[in-house]
Protein backbone atom coordinates (compact mmCIF):
# COMPACT_ATOMS: atom_id res chain seq x y z
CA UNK A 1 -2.09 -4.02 -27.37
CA UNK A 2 0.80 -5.34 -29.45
CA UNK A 3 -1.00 -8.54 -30.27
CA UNK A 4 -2.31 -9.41 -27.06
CA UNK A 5 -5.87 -9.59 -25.87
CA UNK A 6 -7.62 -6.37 -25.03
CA UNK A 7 -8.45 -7.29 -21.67
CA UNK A 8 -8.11 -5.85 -19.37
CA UNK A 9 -7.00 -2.89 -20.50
CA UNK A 10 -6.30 -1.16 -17.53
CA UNK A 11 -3.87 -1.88 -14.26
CA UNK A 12 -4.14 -0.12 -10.75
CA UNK A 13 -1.95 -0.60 -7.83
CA UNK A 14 -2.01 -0.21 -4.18
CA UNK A 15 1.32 1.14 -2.95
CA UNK A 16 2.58 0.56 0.23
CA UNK A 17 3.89 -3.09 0.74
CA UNK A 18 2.62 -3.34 -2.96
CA UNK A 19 5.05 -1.04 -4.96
CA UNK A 20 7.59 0.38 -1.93
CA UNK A 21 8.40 -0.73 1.19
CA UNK A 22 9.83 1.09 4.52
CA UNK A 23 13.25 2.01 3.43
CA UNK A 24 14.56 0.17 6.50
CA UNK A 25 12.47 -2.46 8.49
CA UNK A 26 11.03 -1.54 11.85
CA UNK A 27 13.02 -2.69 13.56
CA UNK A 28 15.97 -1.53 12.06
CA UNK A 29 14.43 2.16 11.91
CA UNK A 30 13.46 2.24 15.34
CA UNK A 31 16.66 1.37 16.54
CA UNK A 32 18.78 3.99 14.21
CA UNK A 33 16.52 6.93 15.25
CA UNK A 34 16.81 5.74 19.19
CA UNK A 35 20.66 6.12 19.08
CA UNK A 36 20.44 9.41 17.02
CA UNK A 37 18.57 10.98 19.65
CA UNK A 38 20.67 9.50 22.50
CA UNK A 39 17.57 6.58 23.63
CA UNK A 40 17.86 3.04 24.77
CA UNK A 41 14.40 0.96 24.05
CA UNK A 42 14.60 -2.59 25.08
CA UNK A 43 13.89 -5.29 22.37
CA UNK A 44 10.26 -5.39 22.81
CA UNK A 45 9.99 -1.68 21.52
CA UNK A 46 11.75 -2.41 18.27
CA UNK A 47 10.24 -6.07 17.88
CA UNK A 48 6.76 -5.41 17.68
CA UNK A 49 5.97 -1.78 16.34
CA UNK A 50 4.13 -3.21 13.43
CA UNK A 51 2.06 -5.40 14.50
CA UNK A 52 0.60 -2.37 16.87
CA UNK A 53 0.25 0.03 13.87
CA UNK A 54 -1.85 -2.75 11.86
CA UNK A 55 -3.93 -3.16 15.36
CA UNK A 56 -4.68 0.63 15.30
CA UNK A 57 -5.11 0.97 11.55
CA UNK A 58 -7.90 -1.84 11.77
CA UNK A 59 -9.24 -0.31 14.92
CA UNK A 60 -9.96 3.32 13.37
CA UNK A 61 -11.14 1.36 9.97
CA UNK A 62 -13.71 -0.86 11.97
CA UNK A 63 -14.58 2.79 13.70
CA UNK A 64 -15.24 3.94 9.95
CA UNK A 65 -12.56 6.80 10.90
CA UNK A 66 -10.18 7.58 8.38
CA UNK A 67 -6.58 7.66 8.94
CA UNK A 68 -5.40 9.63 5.79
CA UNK A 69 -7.37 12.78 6.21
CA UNK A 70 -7.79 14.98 6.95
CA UNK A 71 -4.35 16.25 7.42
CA UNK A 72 -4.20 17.45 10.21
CA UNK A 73 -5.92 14.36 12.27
CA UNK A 74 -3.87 12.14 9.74
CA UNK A 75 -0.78 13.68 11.61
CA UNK A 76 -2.05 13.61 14.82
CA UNK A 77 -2.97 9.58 14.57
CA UNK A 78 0.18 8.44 13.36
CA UNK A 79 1.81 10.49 16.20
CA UNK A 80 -0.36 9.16 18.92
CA UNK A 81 -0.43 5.97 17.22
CA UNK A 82 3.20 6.14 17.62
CA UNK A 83 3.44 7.92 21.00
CA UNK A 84 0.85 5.56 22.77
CA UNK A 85 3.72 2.15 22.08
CA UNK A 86 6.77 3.87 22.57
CA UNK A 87 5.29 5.14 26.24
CA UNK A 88 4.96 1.21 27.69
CA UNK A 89 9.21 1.41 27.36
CA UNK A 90 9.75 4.58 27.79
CA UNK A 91 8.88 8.23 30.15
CA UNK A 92 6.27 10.44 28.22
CA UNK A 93 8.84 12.97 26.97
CA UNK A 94 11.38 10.18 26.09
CA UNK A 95 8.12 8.29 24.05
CA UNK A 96 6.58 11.74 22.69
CA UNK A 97 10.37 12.61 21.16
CA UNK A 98 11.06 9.37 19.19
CA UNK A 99 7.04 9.88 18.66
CA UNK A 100 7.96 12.87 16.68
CA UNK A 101 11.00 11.77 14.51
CA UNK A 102 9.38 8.37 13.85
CA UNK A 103 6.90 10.17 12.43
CA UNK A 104 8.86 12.64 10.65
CA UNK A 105 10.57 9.73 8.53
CA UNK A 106 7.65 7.79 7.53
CA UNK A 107 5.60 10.93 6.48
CA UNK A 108 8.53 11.54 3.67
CA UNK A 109 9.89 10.16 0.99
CA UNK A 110 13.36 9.56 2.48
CA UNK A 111 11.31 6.39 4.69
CA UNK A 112 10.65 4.58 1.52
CA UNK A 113 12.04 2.47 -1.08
CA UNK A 114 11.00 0.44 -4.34
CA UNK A 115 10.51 -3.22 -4.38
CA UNK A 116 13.60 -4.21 -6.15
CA UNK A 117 11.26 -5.89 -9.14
CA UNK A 118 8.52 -2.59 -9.62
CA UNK A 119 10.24 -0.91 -11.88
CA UNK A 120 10.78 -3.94 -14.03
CA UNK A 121 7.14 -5.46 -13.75
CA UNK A 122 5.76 -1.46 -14.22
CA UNK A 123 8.34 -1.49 -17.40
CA UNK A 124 6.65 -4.68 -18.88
CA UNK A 125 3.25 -3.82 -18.21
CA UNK A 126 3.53 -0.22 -19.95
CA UNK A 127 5.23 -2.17 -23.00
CA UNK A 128 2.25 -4.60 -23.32
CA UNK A 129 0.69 -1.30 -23.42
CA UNK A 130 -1.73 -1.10 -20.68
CA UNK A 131 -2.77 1.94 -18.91
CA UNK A 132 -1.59 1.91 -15.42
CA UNK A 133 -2.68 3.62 -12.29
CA UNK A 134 -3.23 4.05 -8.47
CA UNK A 135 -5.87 3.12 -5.81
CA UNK A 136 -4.05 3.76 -2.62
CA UNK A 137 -4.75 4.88 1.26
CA UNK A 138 -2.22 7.29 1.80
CA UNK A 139 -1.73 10.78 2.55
CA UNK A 140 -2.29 13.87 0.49
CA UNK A 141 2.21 14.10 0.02
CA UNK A 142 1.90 10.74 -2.14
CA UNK A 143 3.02 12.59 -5.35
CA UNK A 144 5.90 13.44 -3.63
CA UNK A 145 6.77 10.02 -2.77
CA UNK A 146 6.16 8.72 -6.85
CA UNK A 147 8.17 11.12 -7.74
CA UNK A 148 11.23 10.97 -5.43
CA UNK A 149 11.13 6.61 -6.26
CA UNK A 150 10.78 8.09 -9.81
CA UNK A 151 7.73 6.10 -10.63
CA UNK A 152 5.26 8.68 -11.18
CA UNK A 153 5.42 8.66 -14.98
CA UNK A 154 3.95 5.31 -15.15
CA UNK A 155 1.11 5.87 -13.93
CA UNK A 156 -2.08 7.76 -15.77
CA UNK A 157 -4.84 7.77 -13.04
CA UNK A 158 -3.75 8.40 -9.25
CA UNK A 159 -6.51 7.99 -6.79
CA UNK A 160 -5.42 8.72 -2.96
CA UNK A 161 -7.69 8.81 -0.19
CA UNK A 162 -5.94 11.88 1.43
CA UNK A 163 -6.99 13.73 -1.23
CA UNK A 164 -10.41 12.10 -2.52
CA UNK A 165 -11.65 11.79 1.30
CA UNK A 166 -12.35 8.38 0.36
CA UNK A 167 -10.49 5.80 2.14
CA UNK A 168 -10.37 1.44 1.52
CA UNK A 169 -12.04 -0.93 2.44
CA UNK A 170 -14.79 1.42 1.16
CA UNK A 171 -15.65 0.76 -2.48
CA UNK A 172 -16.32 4.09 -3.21
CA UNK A 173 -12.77 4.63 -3.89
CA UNK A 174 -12.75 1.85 -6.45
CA UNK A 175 -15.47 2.97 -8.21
CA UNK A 176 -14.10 6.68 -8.28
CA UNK A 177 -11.12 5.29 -9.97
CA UNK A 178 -12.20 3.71 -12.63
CA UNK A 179 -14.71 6.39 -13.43
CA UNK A 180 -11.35 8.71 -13.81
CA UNK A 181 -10.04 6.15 -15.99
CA UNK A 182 -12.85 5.88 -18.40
CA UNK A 183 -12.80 1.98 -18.29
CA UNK A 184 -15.65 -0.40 -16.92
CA UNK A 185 -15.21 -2.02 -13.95
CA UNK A 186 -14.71 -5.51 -16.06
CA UNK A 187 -12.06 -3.70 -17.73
CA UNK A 188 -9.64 -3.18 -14.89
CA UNK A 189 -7.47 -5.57 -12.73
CA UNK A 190 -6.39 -4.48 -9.27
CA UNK A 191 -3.47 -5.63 -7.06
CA UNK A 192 -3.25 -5.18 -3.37
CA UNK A 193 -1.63 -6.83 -0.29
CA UNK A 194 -4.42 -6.70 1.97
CA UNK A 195 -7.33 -9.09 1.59
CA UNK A 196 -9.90 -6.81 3.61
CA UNK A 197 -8.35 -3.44 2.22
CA UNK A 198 -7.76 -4.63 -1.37
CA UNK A 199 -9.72 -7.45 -2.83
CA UNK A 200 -12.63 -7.53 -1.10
CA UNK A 201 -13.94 -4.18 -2.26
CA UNK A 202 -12.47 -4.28 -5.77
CA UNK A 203 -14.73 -7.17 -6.03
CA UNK A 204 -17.42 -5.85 -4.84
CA UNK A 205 -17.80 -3.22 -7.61
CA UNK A 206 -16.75 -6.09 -9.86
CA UNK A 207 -13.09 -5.46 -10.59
CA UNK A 208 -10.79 -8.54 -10.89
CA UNK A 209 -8.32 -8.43 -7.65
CA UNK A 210 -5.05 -10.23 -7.25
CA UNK A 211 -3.47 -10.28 -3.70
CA UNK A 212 0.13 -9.65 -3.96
CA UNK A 213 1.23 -12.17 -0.30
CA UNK A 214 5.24 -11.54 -0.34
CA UNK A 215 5.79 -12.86 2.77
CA UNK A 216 2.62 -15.59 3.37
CA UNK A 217 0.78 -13.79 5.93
CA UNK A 218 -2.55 -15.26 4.31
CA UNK A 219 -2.36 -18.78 3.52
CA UNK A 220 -6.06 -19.41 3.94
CA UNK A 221 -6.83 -16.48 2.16
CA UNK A 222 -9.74 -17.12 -0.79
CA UNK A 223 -8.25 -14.67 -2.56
CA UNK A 224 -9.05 -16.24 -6.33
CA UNK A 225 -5.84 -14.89 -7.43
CA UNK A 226 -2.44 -14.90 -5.58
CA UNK A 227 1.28 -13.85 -6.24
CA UNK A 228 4.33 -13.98 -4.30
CA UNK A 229 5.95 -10.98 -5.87
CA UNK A 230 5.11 -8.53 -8.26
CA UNK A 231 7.24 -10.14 -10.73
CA UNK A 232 4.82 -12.85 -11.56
CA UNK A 233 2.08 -10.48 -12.59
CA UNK A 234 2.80 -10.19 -16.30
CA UNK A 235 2.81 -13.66 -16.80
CA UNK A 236 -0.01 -13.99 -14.58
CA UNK A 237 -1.92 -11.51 -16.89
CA UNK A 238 -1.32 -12.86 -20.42
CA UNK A 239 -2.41 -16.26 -18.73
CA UNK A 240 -5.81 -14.63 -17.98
CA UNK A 241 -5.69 -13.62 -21.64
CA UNK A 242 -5.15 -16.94 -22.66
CA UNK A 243 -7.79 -18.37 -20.67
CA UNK A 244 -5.19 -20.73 -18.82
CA UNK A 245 -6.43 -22.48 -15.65
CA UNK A 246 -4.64 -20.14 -12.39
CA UNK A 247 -4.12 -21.59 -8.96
CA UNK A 248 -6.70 -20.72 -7.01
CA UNK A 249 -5.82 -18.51 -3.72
């Protein structure tokens, strides 16, 4: 591995808020699509869509009901998910139409965009030569989306719950991945955004997580490794190598 230590010898990656990001923010989304189709939503409607999908995303995980598959009741979450906060600012049909395009957007490629430093950090990584994959929740039309951001060549393994019916925090899907890989589980190194979703199930099955935190939503986190930005991770890496001391959490 051009000189450097052989561990670990394999990367995965979460991808949403971890390698791409809404193309727009919420806000900013919400607002565009509202004028398109001729609606006026007051400031509350555009303010605080996200926080409302995290609530329902946790809800139907704590419910041990997957929101990725299968297709068809993937679809029909996001659209009531979507449906059920646009309806406290707006009449049913009004709601149940931005419901639709909101939808339409961030179930395509054309929602998303790159983290201005993933292509650089993926670039590094693959010249260190490590073998680099995928543990993500998403749907079944993630290929599409790694290959419209024109990442999908980086990547060997590609686990996605839409497809493997396996869906995080469960550590199944950890485990499934690294069985595709061919590397132990004290071969791989995972990074995530979510504490719950990411790092406490890769450790459980005894992969080494790092929480990628952009924006410092977990300060208290006990994460044993953090980043700001997906930048840092080489260097973070080869200083695992090296066996030098990392800031805890």
């Amino acid at each position: 591995m051009n000189g450097m230590s052989d561990w670990p010898r394999a990367i995965f990656f979460d991808v949403g808020d971890t390698l791409v990001r809404a193309r727009r923010p919420y806000d900013e989304t919400i607002a565009a699509i509202s004028q398109d189709i001729g609606l006026k939503l007051p400031v509350a409607a555009i303010d605080n869509l996200a926080a409302h999908l995290d609530a329902c995303v946790m809800t139907r995980t704590e419910q041990l009901r997957p929101f990725t598959f299968p297709a068809p009741e993937s679809q029909q979450f996001w659209l009531e998910t979507y449906h059920s906060f646009f309806a406290r600012f707006l009449s049913d049909v009004e709601a149940l139409q931005l419901a639709h395009a909101v939808r339409a957007l961030l179930s395509s490629p054309a929602g998303y965009a790159l983290f201005d430093d993933t292509v650089p950090t993926l670039e590094r990584l693959r010249a260190h030569g490590y073998r680099l994959g995928i543990i993500s929740n998403w749907e079944a039309w993630l290929p599409e989306l790694l290959e419209a951001t024109h990442i999908n060549t980086y990547f060997d393994h590609v686990i996605i719950s839409g497809v493997c019916g396996v869906e995080k925090p469960d550590p199944r899907i950890f485990t499934l991945a690294v069985q595709e890989s061919g590397y132990g589980t004290d071969e791989v190194v995972y990074i995530g955004d979510r504490p719950a979703h990411d790092v406490e199930p890769a450790l459980a099955v005894g992969i080494t997580p790092i929480l990628l935190d952009q924006t410092g939503r977990y300060p208290d986190s006990q994460t044993p490794i953090r980043i700001t930005s997906l930048s840092e991770l080489p260097t973070v890496l080869q200083q695992l190598q090296s066996h030098v001391p990392l800031p805890r959490g």
